[in-house]
Protein backbone atom coordinates (compact mmCIF):
# COMPACT_ATOMS: atom_id res chain seq x y z
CA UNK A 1 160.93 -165.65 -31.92
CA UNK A 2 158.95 -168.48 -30.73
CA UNK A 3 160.96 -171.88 -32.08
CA UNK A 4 160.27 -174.27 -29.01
CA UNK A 5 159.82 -177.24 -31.83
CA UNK A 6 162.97 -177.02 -32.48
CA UNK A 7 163.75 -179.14 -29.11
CA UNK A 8 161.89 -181.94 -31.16
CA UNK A 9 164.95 -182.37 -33.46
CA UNK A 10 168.04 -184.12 -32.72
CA UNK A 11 170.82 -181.49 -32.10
CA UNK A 12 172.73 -181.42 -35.63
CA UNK A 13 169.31 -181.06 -37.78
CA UNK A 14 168.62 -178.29 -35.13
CA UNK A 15 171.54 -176.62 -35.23
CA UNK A 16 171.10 -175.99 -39.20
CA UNK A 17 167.26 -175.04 -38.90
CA UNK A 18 168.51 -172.59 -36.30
CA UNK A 19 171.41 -171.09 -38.97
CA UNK A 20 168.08 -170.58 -41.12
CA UNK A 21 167.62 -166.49 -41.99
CA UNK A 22 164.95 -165.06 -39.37
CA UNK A 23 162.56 -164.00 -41.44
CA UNK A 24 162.51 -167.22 -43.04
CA UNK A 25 162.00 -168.76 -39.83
CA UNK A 26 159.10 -166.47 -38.97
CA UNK A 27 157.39 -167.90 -41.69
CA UNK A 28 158.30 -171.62 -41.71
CA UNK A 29 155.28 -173.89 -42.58
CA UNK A 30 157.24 -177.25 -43.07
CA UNK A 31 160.33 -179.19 -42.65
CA UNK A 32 160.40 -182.12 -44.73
CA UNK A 33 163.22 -184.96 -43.45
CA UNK A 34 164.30 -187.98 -46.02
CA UNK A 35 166.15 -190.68 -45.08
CA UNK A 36 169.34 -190.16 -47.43
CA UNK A 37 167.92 -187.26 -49.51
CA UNK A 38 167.76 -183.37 -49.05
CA UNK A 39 166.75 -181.52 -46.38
CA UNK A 40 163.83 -179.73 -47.14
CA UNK A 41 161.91 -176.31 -45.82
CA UNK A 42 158.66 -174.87 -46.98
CA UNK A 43 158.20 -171.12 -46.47
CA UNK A 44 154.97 -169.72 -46.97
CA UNK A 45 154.29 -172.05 -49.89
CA UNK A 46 158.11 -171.69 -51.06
CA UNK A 47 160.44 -174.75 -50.94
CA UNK A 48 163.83 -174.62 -50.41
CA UNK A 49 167.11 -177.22 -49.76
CA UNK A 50 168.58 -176.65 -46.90
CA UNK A 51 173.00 -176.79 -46.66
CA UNK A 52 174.71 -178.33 -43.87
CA UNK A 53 175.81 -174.82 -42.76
CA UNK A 54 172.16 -173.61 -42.89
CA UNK A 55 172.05 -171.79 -46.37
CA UNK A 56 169.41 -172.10 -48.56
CA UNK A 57 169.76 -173.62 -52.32
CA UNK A 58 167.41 -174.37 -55.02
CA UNK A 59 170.08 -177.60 -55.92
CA UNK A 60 169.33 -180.53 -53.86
CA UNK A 61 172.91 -181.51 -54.55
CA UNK A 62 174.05 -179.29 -52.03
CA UNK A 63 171.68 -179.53 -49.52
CA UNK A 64 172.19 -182.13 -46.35
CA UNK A 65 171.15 -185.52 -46.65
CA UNK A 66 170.18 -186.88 -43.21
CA UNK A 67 171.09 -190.28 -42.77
CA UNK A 68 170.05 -192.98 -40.40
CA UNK A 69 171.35 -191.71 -37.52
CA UNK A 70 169.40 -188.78 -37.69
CA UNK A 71 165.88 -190.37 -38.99
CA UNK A 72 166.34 -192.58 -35.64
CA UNK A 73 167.07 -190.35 -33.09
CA UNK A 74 164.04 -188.02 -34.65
CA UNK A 75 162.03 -190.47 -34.23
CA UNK A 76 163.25 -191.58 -30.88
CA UNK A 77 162.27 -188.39 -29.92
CA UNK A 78 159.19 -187.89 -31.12
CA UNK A 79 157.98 -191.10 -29.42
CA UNK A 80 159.13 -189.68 -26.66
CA UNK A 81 162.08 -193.01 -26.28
CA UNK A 82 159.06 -195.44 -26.56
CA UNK A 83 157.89 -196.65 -30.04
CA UNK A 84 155.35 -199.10 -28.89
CA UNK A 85 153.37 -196.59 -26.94
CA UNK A 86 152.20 -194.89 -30.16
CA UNK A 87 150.50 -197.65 -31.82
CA UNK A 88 147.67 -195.27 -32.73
CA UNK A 89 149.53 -192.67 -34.22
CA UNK A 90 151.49 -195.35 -36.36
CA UNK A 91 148.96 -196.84 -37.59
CA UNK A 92 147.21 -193.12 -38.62
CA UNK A 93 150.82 -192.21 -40.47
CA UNK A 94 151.08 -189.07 -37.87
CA UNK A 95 152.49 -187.91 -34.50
CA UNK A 96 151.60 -184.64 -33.09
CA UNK A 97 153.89 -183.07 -30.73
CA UNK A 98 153.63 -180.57 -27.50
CA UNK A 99 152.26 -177.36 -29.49
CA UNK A 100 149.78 -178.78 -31.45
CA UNK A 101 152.72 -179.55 -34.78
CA UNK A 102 151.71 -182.57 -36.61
CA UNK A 103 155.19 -184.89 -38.09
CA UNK A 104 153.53 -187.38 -41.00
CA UNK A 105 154.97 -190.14 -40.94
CA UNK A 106 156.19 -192.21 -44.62
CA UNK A 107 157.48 -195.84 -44.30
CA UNK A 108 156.46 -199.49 -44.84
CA UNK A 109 153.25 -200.22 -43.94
CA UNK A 110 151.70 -203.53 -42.30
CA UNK A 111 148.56 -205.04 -42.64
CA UNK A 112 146.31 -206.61 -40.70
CA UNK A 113 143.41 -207.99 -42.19
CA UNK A 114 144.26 -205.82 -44.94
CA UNK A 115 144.34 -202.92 -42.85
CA UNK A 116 147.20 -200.42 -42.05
CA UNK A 117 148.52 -202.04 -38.91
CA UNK A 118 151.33 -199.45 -38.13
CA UNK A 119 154.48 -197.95 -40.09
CA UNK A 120 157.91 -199.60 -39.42
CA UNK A 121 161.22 -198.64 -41.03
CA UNK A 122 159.95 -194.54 -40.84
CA UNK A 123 162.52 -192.67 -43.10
CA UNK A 124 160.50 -190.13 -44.14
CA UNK A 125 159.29 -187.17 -41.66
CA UNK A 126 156.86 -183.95 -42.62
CA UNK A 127 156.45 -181.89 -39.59
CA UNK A 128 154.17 -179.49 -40.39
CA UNK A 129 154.30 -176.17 -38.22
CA UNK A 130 151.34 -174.44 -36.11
CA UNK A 131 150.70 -171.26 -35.42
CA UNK A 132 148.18 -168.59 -33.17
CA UNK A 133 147.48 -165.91 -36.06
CA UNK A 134 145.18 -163.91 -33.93
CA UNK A 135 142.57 -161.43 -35.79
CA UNK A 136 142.59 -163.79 -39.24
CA UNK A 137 138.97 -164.39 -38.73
CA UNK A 138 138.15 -160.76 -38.58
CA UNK A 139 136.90 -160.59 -42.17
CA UNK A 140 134.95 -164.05 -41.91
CA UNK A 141 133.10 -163.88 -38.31
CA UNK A 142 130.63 -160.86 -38.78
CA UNK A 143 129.35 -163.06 -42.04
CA UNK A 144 128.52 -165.86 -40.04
CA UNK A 145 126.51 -164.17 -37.72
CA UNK A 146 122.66 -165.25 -36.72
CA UNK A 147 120.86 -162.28 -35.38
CA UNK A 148 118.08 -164.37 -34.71
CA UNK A 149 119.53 -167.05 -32.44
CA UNK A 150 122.22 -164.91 -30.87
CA UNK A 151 124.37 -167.44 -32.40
CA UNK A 152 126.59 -168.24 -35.51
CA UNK A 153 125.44 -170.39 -38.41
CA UNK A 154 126.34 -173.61 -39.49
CA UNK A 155 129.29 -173.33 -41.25
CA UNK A 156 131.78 -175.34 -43.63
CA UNK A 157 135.32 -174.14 -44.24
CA UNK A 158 136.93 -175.62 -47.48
CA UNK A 159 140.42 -175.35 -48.91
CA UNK A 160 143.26 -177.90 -50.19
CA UNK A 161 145.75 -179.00 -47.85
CA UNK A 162 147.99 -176.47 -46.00
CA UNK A 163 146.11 -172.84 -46.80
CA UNK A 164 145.28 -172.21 -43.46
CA UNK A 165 141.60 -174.19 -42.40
CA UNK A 166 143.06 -174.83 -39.23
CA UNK A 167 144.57 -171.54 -38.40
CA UNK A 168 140.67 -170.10 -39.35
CA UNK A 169 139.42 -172.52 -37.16
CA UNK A 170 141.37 -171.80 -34.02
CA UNK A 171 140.60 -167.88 -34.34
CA UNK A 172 137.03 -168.32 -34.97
CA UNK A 173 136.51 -170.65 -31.92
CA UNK A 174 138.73 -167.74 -29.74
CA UNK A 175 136.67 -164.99 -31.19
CA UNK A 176 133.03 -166.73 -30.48
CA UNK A 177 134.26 -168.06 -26.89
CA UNK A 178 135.31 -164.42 -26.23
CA UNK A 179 132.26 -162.54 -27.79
CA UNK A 180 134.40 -160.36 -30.17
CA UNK A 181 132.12 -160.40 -33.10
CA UNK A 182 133.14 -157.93 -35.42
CA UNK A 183 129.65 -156.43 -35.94
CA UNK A 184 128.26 -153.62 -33.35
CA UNK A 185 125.04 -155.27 -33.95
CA UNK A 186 126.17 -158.24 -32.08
CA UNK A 187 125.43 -157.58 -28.65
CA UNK A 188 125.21 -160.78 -26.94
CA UNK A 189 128.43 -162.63 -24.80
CA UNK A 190 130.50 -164.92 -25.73
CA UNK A 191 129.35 -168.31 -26.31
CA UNK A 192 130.63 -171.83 -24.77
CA UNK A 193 132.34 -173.38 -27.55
CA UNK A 194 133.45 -177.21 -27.55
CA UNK A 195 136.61 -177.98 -29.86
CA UNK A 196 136.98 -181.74 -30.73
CA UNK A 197 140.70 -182.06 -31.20
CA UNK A 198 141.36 -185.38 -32.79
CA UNK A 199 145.18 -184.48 -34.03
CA UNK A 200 145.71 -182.22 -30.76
CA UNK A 201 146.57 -179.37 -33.72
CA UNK A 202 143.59 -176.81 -32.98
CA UNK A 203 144.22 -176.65 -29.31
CA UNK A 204 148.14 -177.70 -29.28
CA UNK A 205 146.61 -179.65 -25.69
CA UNK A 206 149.32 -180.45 -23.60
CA UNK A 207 148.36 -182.66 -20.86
CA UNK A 208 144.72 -181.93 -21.54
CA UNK A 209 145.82 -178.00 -21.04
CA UNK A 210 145.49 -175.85 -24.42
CA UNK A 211 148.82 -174.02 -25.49
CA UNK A 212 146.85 -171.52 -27.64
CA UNK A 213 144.37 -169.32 -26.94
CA UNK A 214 141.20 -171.01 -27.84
CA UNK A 215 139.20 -168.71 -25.85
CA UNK A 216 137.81 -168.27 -22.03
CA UNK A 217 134.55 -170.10 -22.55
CA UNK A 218 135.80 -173.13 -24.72
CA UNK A 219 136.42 -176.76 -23.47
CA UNK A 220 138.38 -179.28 -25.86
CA UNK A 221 138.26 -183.38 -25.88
CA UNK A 222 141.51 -183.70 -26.98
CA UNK A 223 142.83 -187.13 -29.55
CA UNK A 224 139.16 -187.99 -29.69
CA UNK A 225 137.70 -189.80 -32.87
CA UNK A 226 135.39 -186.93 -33.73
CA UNK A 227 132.37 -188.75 -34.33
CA UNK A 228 132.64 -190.49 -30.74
CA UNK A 229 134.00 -186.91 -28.97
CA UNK A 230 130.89 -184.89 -30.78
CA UNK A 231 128.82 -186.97 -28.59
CA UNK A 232 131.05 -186.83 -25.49
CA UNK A 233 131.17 -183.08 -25.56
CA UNK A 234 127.34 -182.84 -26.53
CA UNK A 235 126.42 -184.75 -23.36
CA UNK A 236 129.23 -183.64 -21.10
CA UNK A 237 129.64 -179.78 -22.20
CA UNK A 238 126.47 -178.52 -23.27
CA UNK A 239 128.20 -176.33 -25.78
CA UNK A 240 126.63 -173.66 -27.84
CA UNK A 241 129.43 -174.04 -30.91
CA UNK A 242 131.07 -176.91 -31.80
CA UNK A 243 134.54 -176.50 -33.68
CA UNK A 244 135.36 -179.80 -35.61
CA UNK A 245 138.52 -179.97 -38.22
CA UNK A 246 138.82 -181.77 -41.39
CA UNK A 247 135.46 -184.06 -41.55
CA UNK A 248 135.00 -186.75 -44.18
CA UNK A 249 134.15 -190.26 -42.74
CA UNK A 250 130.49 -191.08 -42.54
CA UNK A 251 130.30 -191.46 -38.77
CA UNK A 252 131.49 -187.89 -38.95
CA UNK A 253 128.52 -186.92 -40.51
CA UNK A 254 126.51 -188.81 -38.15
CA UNK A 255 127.39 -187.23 -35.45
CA UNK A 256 127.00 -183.82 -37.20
CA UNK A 257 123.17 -184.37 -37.83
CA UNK A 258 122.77 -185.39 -33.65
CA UNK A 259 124.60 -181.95 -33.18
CA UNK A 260 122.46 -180.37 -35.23
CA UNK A 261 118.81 -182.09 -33.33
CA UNK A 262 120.43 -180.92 -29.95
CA UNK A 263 120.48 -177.27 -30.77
CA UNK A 264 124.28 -176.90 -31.32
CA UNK A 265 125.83 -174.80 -33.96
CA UNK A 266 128.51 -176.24 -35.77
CA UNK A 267 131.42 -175.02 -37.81
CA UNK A 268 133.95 -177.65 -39.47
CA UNK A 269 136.31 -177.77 -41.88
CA UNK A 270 137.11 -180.50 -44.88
CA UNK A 271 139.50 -180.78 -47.51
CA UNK A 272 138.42 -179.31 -51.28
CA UNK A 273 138.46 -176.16 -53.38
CA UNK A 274 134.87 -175.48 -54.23
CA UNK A 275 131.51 -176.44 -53.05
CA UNK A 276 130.82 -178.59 -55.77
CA UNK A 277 133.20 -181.23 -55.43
CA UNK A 278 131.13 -182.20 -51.65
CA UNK A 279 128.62 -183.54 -54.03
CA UNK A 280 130.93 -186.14 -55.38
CA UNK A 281 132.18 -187.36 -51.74
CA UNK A 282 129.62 -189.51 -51.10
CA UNK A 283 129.61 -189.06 -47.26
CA UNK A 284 130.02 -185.19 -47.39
CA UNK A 285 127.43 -184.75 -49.79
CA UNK A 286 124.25 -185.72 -47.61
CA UNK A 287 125.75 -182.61 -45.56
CA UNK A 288 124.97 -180.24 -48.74
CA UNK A 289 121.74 -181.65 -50.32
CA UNK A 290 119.55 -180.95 -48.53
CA UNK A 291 121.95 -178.65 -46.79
CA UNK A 292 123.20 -178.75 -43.59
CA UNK A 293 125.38 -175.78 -43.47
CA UNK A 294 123.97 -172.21 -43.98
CA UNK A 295 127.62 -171.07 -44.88
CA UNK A 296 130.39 -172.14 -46.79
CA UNK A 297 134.25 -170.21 -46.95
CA UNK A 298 136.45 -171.02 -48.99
CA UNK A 299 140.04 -170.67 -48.82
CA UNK A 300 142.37 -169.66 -51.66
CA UNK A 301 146.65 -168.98 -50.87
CA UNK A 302 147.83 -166.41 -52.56
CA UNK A 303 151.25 -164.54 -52.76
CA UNK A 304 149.60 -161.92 -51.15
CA UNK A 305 148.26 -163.94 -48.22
CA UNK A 306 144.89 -166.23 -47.73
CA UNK A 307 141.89 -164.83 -49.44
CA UNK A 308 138.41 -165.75 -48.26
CA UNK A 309 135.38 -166.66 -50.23
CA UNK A 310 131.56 -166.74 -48.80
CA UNK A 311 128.44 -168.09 -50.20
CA UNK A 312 125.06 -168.97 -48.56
CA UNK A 313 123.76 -172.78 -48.57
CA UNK A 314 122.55 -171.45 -52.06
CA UNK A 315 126.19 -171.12 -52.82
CA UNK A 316 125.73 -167.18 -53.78
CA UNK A 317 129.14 -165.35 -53.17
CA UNK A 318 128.62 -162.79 -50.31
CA UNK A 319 132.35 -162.21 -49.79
CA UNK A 320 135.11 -162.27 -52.23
């Protein structure tokens, strides 16, 4: 088993995690570190306390409470010994680590201007786990297909928080970079695919170099504002696909309408649980009337696993 972020931990909150049951481990989404408070795990959507001899407990009274110490040298590490470097990341209320895991960040804030400056006195840690689920865009590709332009459509991929957008998203752009379509139809290659990696969580970059496999024809601006990397990979790249996550701001949207006058195809993700509710974001909705995207999936958790849902820019179901 794979649990290389557990070297981001200082070596008594490791120890524990790593007295966690194995199948449990397999499936960890989140570890949730409170200054002072229980030690928290989320597997597959089900939260647990976690004991100072790694056992699991439903009572937060029995569960370890990390203390200073710990929050500290956690974040000592995570900053890689250097605080001040990570400015940036402070100030956005996240860190991403080597293999793409993202640890949000809950503190005191300071302003600027009235502005989040940065986060000091951190006592509160989320990191949030990633993971290469290979084949999980199987059922959703062969939908998204354009016969016509050899290409895929335009496409928008909705869910809350934590279902799995990202772990779509990182499939999809492996499956169109290799040319694995689905559909015996499809009988073009593989396409060059661009991924712009803002929280370094698609690609898991390190050093510029992705740890998963995004695919052989893909190239990804890694920590780039999106907006500002659409156009970087646009005019650097020439890429057939771009692969964007979680869109929102209106420079976002910007950029996505340049994409779309250069020819390039565009699949994204953003944060909701129906179509409908884009039309009450105001910079989202100018993406859906008149419509931008020729498909929409949506994602729904259940205890069974992540269900898909497609309509057409119409927003008739085609997949359930």
């Amino acid at each position: 088993m794979h649990l290389s972020w557990l070297s981001v931990f200082p070596e008594q909150l490791a120890r524990m995690l790593r007295l966690l049951p194995a199948e449990l481990l397999s499936q960890l989404e989140e570890i949730r570190i409170r200054e002072g408070r229980a030690l928290e795990v989320n597997a597959s959507g089900r939260y647990y306390f976690v004991t100072e001899s790694g056992e699991l407990s439903r009572d937060p009274g029995t569960a370890y409470k990390p203390g200073r110490e710990d929050t500290h040298r956690l974040l000592d590490q995570i900053t890689n010994h250097s605080l001040y470097t990570m400015e940036e990341e402070l100030r956005r209320g996240f860190i991403t680590v080597s293999g793409g895991h993202r640890i949000g960040l809950a503190g005191r804030t300071v302003l600027s201007g009235g502005r989040v400056e940065h986060i000091r006195d951190i006592s509160g840690f989320n990191m949030r786990i990633a993971r290469e689920v290979r084949g999980i865009g199987d059922a959703v590709l062969p939908q998204l297909l354009d016969f016509k332009h050899r290409s895929v459509k335009h496409t928008l991929i909705l869910s809350p928080p934590q279902q799995g957008k990202t772990t779509l998203l990182r499939d999809l752009a492996r499956q169109i970079s290799l040319g694995s379509w689905g559909n015996p139809e499809a009988k073009w290659p593989g396409l060059k695919v661009g991924i712009i990696d803002e929280r370094s969580e698609i690609a898991g970059s390190k050093r510029g170099v992705p740890s998963f496999d995004v695919g052989p024809r893909t190239d990804v601006m890694d920590a780039c504002p999106k907006a500002e990397g659409i156009m970087m990979m646009i005019r650097s790249m020439s890429p057939d696909v771009l692969i964007v996550d979680e869109i929102g701001r209106q420079e976002d949207v910007e950029a996505l309408a340049e994409a779309l006058h250069a020819g390039v195809r565009v699949i994204a993700t953003a944060h909701g649980s129906e179509v409908g509710e884009l039309m009450h974001r105001p910079s989202l909705s100018k993406l859906v009337d008149p419509p931008f995207f020729q498909m929409y999936v949506v994602l729904t958790r259940t205890d069974k696993g992540v269900s898909f849902k497609l309509m057409d820019n119409k927003q008739r179901s085609l997949l359930a």
